[in-house]
PDB file of N, CA and C in Angstrom:
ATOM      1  N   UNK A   1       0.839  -1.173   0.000  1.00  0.00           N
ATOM      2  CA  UNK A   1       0.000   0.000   0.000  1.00  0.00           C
ATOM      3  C   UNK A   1       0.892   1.247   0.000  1.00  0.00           C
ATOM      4  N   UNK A   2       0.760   1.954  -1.100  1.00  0.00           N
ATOM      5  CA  UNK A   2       1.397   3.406  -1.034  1.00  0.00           C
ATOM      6  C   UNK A   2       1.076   4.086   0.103  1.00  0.00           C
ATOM      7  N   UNK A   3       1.202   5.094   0.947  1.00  0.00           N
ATOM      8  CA  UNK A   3       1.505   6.204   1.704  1.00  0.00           C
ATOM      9  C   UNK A   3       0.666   7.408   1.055  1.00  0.00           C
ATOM     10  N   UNK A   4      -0.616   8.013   1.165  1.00  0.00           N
ATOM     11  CA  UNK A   4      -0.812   9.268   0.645  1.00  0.00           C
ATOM     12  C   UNK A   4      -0.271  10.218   1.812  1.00  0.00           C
ATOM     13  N   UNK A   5      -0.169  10.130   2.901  1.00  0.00           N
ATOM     14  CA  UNK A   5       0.141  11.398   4.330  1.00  0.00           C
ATOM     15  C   UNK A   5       0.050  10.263   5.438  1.00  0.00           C
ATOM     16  N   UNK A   6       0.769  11.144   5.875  1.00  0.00           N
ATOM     17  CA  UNK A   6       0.917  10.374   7.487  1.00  0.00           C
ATOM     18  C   UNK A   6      -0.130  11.220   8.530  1.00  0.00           C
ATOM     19  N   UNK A   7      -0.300  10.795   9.499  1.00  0.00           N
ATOM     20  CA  UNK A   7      -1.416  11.117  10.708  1.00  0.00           C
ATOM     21  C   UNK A   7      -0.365  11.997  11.848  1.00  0.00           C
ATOM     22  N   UNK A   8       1.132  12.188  11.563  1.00  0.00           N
ATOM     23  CA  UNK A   8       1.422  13.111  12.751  1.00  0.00           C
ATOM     24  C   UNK A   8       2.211  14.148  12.412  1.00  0.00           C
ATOM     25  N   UNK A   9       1.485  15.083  13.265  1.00  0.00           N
ATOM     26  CA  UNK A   9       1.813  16.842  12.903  1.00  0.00           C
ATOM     27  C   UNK A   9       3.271  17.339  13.380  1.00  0.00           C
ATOM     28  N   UNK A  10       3.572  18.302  12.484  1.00  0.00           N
ATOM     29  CA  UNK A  10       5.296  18.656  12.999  1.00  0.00           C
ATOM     30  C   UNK A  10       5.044  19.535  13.767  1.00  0.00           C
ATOM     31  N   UNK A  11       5.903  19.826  14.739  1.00  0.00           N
ATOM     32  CA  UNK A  11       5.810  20.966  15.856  1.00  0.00           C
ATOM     33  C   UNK A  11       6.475  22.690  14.669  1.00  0.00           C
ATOM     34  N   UNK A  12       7.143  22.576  13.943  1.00  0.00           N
ATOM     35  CA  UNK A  12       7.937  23.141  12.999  1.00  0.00           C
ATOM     36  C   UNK A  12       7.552  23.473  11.685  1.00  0.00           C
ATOM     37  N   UNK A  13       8.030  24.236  10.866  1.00  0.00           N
ATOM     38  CA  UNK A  13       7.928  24.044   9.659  1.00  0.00           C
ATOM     39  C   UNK A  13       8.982  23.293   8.614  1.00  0.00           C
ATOM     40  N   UNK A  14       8.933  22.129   7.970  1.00  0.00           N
ATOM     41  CA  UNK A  14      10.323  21.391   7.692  1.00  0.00           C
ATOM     42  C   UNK A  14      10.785  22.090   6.410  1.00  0.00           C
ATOM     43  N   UNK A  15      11.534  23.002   7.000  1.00  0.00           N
ATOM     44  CA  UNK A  15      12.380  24.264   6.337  1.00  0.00           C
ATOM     45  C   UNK A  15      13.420  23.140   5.226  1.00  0.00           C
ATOM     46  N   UNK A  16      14.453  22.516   5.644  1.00  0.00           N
ATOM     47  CA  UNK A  16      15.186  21.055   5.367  1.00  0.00           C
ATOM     48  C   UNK A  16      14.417  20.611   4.349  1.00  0.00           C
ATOM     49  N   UNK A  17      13.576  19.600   4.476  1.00  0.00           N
ATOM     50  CA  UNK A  17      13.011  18.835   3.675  1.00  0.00           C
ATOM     51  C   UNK A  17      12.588  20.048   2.334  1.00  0.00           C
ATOM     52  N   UNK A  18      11.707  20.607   2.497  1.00  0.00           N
ATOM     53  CA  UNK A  18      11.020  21.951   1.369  1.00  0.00           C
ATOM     54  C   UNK A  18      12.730  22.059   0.319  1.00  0.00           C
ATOM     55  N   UNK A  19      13.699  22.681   0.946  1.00  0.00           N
ATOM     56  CA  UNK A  19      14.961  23.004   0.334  1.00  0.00           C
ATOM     57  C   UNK A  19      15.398  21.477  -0.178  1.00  0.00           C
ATOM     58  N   UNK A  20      15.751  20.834   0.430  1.00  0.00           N
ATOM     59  CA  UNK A  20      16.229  19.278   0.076  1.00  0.00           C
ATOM     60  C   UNK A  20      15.477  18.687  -1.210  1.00  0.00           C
ATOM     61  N   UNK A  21      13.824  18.766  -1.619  1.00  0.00           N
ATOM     62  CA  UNK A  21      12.929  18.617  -2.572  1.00  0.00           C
ATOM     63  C   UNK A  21      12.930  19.312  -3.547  1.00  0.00           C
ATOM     64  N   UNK A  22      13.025  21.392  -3.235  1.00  0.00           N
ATOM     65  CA  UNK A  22      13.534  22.332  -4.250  1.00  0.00           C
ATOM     66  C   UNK A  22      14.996  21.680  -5.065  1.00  0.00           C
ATOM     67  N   UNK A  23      15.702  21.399  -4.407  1.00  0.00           N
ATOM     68  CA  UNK A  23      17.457  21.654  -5.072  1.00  0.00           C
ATOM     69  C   UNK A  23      17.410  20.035  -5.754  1.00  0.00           C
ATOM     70  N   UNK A  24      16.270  19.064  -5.814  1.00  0.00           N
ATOM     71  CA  UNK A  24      15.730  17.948  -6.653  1.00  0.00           C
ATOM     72  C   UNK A  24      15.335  18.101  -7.765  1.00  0.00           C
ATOM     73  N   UNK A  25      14.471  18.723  -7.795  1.00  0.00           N
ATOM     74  CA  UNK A  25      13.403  19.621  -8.642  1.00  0.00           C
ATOM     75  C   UNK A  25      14.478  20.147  -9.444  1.00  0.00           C
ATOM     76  N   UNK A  26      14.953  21.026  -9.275  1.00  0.00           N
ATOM     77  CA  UNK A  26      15.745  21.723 -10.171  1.00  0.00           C
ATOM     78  C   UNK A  26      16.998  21.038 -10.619  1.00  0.00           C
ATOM     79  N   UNK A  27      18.236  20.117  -9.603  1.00  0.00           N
ATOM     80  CA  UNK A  27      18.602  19.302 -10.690  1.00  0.00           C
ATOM     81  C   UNK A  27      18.077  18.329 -11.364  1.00  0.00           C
ATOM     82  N   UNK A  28      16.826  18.130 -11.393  1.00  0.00           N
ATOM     83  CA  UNK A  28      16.454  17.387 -12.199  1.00  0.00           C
ATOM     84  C   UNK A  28      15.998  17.999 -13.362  1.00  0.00           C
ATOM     85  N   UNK A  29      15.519  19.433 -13.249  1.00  0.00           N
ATOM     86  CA  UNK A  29      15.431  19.972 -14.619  1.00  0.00           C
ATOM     87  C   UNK A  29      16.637  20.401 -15.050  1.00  0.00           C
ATOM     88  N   UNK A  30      17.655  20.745 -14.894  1.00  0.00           N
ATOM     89  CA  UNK A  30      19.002  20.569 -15.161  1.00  0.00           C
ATOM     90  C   UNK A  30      19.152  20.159 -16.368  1.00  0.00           C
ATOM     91  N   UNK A  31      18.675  18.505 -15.405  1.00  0.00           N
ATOM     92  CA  UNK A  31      18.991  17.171 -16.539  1.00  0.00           C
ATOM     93  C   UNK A  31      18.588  17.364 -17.682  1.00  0.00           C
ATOM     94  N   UNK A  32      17.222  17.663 -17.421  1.00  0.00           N
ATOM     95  CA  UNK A  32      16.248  17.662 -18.785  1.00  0.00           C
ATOM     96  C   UNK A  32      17.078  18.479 -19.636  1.00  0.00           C
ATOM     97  N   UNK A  33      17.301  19.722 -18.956  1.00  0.00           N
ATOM     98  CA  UNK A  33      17.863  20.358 -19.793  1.00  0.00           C
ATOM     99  C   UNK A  33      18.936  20.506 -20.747  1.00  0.00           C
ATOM    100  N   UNK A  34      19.982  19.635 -20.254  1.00  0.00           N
ATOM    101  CA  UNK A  34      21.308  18.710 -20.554  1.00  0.00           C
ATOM    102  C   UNK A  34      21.059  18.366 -21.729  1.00  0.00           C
ATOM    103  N   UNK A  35      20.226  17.838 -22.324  1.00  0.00           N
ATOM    104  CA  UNK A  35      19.999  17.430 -23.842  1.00  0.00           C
ATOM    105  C   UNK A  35      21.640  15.903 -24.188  1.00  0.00           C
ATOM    106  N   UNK A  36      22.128  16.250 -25.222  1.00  0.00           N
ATOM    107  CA  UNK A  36      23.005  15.245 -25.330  1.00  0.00           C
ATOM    108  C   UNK A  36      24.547  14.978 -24.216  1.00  0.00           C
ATOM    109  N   UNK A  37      24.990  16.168 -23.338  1.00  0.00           N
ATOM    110  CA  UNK A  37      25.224  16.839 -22.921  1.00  0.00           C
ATOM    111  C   UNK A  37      25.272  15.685 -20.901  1.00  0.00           C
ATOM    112  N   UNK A  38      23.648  15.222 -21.441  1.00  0.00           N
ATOM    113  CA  UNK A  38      23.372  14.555 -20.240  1.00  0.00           C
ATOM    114  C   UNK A  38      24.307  13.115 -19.641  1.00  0.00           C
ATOM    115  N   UNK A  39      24.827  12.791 -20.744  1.00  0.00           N
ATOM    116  CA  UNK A  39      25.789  11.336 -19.970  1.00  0.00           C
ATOM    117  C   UNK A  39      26.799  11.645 -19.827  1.00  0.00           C
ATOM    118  N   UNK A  40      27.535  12.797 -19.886  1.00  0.00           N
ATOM    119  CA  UNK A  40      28.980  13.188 -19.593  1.00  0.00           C
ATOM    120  C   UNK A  40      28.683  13.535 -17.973  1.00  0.00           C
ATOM    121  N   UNK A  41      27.457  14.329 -18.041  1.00  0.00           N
ATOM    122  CA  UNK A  41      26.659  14.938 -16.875  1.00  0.00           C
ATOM    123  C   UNK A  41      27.050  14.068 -15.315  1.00  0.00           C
ATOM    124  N   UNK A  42      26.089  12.864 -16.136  1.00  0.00           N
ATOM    125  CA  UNK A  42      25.676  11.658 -15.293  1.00  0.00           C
ATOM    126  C   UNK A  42      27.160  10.790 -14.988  1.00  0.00           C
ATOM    127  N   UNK A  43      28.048  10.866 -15.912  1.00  0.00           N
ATOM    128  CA  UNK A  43      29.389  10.220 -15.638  1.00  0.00           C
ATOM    129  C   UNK A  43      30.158  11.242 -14.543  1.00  0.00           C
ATOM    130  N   UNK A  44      30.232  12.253 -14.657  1.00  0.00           N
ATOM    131  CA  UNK A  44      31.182  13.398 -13.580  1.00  0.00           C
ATOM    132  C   UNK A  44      30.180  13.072 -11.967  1.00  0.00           C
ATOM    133  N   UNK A  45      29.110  13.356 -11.852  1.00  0.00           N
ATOM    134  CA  UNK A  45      28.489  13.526 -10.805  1.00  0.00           C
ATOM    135  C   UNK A  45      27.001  12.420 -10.185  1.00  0.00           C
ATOM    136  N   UNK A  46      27.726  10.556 -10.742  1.00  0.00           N
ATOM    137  CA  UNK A  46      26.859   9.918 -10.581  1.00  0.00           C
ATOM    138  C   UNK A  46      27.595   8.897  -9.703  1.00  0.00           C
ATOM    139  N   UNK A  47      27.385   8.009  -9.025  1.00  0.00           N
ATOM    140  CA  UNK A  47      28.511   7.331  -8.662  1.00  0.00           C
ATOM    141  C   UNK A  47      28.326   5.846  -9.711  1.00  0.00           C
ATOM    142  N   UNK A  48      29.591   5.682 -10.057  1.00  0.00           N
ATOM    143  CA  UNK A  48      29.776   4.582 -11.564  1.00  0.00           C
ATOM    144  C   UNK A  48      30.654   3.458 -10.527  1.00  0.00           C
ATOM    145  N   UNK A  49      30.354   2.339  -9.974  1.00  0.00           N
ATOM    146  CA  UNK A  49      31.187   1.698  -9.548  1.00  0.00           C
ATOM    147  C   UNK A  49      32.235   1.132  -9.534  1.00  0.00           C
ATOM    148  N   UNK A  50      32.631   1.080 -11.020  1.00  0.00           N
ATOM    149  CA  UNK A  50      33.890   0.717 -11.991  1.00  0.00           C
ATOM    150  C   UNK A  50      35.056   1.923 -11.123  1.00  0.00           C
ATOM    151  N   UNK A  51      34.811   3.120 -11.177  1.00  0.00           N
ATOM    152  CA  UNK A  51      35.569   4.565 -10.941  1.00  0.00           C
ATOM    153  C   UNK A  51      35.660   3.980  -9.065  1.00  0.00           C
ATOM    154  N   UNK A  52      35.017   3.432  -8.692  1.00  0.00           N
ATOM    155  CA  UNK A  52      35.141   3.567  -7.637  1.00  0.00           C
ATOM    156  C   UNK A  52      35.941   2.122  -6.751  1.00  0.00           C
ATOM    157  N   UNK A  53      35.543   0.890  -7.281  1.00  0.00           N
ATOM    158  CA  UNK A  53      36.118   0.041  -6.847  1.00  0.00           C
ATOM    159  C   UNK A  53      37.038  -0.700  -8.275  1.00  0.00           C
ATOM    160  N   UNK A  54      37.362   0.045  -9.267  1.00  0.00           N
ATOM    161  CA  UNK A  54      38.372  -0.431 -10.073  1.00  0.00           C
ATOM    162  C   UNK A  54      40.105  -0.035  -9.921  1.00  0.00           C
ATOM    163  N   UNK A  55      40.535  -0.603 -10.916  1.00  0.00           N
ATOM    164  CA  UNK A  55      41.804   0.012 -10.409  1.00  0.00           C
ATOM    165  C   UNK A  55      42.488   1.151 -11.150  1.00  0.00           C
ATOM    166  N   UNK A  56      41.932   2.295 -11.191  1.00  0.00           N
ATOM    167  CA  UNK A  56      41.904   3.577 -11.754  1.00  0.00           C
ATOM    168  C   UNK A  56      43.300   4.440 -11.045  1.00  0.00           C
ATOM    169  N   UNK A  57      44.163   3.891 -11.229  1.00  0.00           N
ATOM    170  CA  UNK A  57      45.586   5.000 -10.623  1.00  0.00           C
ATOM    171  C   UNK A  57      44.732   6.793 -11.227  1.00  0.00           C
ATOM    172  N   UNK A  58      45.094   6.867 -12.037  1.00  0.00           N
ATOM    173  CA  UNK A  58      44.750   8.149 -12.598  1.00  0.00           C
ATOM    174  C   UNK A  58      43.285   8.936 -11.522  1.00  0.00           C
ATOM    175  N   UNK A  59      42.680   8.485 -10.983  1.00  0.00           N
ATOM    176  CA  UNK A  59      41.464   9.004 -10.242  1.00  0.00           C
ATOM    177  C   UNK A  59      41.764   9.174  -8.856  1.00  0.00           C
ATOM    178  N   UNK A  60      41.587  10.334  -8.491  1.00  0.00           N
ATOM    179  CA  UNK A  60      41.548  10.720  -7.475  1.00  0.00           C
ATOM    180  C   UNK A  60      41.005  10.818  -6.188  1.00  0.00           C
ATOM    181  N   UNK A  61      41.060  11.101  -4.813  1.00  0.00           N
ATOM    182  CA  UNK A  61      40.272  10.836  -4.445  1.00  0.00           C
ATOM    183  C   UNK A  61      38.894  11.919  -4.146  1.00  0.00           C
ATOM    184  N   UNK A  62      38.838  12.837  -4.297  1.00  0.00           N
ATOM    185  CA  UNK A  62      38.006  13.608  -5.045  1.00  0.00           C
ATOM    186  C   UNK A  62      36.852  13.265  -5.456  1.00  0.00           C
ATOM    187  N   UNK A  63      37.552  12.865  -7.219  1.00  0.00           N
ATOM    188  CA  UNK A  63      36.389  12.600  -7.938  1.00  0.00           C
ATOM    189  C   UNK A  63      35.618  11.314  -7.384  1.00  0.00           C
ATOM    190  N   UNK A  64      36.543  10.712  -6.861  1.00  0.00           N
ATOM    191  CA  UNK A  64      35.794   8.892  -6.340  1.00  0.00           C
ATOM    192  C   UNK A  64      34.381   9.703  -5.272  1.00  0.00           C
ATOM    193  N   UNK A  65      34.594  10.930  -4.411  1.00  0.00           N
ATOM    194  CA  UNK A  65      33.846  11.056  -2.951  1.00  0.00           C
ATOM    195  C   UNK A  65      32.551  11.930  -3.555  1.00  0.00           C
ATOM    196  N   UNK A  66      33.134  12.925  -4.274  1.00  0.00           N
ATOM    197  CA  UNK A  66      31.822  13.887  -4.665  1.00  0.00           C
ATOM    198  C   UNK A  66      30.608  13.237  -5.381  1.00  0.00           C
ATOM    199  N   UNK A  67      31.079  12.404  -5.364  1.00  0.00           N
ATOM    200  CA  UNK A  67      29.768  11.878  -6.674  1.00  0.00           C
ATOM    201  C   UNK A  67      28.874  10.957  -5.649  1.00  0.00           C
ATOM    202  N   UNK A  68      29.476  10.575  -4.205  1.00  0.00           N
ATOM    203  CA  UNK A  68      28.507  10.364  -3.620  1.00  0.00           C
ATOM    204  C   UNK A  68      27.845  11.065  -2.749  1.00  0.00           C
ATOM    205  N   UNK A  69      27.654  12.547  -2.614  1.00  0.00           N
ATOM    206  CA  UNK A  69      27.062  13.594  -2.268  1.00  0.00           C
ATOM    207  C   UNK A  69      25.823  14.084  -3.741  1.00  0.00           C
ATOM    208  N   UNK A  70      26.576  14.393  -4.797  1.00  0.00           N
ATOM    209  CA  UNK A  70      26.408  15.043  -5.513  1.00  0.00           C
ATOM    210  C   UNK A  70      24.873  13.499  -6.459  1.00  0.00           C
ATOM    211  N   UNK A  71      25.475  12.784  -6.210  1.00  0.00           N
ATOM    212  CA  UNK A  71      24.465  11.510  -7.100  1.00  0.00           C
ATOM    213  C   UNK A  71      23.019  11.500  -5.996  1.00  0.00           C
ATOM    214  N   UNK A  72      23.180  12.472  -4.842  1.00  0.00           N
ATOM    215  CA  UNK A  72      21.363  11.745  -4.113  1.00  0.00           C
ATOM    216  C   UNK A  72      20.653  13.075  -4.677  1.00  0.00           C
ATOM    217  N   UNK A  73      21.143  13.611  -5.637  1.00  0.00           N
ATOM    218  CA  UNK A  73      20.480  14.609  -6.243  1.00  0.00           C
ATOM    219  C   UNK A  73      19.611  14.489  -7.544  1.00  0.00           C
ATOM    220  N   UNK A  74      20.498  13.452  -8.687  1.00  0.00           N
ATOM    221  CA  UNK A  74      19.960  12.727  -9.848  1.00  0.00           C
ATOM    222  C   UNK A  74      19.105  11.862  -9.720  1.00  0.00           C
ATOM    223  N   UNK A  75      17.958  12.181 -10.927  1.00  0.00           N
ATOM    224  CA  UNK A  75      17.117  10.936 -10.801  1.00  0.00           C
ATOM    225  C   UNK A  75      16.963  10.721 -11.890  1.00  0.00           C
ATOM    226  N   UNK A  76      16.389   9.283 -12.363  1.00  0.00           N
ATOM    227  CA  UNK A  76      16.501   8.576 -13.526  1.00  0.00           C
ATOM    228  C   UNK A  76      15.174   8.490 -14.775  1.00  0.00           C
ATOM    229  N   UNK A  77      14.243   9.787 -13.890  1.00  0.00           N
ATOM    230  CA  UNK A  77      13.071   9.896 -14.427  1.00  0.00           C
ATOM    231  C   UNK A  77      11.690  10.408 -14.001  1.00  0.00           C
ATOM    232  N   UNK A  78      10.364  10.604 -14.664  1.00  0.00           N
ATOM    233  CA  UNK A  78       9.444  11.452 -13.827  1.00  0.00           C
ATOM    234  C   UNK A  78       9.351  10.930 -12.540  1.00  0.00           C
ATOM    235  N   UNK A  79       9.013   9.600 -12.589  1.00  0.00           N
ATOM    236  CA  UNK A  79       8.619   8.446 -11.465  1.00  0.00           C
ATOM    237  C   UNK A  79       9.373   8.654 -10.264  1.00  0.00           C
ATOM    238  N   UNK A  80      10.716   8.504 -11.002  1.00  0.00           N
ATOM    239  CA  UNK A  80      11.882   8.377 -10.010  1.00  0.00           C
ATOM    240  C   UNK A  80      11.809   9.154  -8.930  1.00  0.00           C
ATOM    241  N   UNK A  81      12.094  10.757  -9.227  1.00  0.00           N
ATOM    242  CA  UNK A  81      11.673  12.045  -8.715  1.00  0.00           C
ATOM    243  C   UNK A  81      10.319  11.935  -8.189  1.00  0.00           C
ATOM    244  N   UNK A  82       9.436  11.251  -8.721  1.00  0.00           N
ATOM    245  CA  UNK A  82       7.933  11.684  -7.909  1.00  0.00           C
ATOM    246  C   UNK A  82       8.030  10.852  -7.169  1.00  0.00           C
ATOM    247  N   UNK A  83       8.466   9.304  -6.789  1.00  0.00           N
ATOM    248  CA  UNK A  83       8.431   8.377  -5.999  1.00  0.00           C
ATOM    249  C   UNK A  83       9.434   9.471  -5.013  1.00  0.00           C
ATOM    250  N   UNK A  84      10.377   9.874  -5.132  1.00  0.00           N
ATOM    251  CA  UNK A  84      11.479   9.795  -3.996  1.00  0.00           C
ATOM    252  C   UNK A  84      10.955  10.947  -2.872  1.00  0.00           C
ATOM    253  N   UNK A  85      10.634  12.458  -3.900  1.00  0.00           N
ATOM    254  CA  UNK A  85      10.173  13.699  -3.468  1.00  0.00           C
ATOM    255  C   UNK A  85       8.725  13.518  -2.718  1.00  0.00           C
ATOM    256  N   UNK A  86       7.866  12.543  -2.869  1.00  0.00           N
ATOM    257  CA  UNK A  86       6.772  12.231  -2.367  1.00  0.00           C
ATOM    258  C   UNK A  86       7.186  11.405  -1.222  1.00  0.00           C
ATOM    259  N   UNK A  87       8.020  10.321  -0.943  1.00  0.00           N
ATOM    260  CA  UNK A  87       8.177   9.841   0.550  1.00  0.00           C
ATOM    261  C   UNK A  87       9.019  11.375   1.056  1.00  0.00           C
ATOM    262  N   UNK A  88      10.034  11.427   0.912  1.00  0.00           N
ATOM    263  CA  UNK A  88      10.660  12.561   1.396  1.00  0.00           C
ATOM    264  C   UNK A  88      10.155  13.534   2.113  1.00  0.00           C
ATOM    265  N   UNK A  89       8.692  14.090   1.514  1.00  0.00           N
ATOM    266  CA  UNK A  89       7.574  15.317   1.819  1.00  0.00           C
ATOM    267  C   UNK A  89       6.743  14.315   3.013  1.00  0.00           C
ATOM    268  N   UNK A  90       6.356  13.080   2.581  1.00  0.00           N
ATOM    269  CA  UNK A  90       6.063  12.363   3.974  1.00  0.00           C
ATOM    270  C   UNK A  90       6.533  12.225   5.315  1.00  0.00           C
ATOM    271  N   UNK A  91       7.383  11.748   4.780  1.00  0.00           N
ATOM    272  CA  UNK A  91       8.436  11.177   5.849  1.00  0.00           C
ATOM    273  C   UNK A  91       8.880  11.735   6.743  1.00  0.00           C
ATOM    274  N   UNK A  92      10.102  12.856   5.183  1.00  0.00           N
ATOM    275  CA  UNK A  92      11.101  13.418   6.057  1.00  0.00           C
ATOM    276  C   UNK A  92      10.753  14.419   7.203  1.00  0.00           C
ATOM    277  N   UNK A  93       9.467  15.324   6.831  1.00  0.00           N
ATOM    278  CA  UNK A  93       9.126  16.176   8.073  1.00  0.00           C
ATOM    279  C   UNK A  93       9.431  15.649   9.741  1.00  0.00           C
ATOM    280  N   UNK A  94       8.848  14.729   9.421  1.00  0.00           N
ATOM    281  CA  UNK A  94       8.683  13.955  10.867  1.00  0.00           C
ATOM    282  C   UNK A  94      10.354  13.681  11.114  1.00  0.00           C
ATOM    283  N   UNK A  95      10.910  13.739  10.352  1.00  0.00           N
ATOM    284  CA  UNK A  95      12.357  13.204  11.119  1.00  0.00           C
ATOM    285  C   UNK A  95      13.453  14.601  11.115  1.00  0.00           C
ATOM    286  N   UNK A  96      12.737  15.482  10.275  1.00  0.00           N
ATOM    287  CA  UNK A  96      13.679  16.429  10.614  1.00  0.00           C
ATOM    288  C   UNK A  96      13.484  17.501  12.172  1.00  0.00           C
ATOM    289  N   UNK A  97      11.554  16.992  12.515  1.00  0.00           N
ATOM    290  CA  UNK A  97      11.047  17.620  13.838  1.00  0.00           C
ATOM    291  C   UNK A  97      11.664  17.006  14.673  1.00  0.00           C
ATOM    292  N   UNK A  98      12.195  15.620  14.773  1.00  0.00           N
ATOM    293  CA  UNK A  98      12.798  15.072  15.521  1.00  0.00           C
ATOM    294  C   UNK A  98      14.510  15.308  15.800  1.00  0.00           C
ATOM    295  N   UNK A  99      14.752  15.319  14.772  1.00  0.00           N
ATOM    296  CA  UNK A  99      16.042  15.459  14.574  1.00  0.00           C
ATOM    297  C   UNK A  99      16.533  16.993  14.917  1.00  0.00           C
ATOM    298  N   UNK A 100      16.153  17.771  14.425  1.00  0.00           N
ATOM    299  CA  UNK A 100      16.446  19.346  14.214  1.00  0.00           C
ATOM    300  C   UNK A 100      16.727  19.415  12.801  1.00  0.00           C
ATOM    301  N   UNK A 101      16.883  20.905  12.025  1.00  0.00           N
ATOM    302  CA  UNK A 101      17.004  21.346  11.109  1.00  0.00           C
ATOM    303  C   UNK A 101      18.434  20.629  10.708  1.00  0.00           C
ATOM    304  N   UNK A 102      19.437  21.297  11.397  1.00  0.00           N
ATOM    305  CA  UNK A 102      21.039  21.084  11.009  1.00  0.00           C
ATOM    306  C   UNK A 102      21.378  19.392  11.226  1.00  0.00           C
ATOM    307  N   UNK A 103      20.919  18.872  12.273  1.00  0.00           N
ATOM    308  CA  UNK A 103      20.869  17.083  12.598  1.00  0.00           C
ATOM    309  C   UNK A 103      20.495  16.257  10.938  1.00  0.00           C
ATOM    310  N   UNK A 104      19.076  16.884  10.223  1.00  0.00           N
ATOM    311  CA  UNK A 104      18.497  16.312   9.364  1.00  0.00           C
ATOM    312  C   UNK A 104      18.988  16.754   8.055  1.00  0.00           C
ATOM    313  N   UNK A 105      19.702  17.489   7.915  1.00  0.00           N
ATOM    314  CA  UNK A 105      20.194  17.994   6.656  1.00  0.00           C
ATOM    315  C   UNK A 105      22.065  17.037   6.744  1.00  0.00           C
ATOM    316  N   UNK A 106      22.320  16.892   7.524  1.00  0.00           N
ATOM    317  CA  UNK A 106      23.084  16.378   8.058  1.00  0.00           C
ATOM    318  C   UNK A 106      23.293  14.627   7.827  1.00  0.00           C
ATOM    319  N   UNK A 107      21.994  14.345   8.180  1.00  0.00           N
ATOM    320  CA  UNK A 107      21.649  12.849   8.202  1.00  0.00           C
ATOM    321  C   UNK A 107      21.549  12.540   6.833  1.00  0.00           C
ATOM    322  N   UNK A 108      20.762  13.509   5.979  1.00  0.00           N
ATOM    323  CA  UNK A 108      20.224  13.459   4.551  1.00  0.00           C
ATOM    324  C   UNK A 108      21.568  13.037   3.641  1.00  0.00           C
ATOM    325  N   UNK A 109      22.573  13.952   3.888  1.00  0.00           N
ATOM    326  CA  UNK A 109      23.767  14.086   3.125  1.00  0.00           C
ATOM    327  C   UNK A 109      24.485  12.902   3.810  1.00  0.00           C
ATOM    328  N   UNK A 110      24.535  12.088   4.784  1.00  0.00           N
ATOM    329  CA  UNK A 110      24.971  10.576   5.432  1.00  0.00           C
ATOM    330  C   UNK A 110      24.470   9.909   4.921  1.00  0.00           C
TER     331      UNK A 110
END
């Protein structure tokens, strides 16, 4: 059974989550926007496991770390984005009232 809302109220407004869903939203129109442009995109700032557990002398450690910050941002499609941004808007409220603002933005990026 999908989730339309949950039954408990935030003491807060989930400032976190709202921003965390915005900066989705928009790299995901990014993407769209990327045109051919988009798999060089998706190669710099996705995490590719080859880059990460191969044996790449030339790669740094850098490029190996950002892409796992930078990849909970990409999504692979309308669904993708509406599945993720829809638990997120559920969910996450409740854990960022719990957590605090800086705790849950915190946790998000963990």
């Amino acid at each position: 059974m999908i989730p339309f809302r949950d039954n408990i109220p935030s003491r807060s407004f989930p400032v976190v989550t709202v921003l965390i869903i915005l900066a989705n939203v928009l790299v995901f129109f990014y993407e769209l926007a990327l045109g051919p442009e988009l798999e060089s995109f998706l190669t710099s700032y996705g995490v590719i496991p080859a880059a990460v557990f191969g044996s790449h002398s030339d790669v740094g450690i850098i490029s190996i770390a950002v892409p796992f910050f930078t990849s909970m941002f990409l999504h692979g499609g309308w669904l993708h984005l509406i599945g993720n941004m829809w638990y997120l808007w559920i969910f996450g409220d409740n854990v960022e009232d719990r957590l605090g603002h800086a705790m849950f933005f915190l946790f998000y990026l963990l």
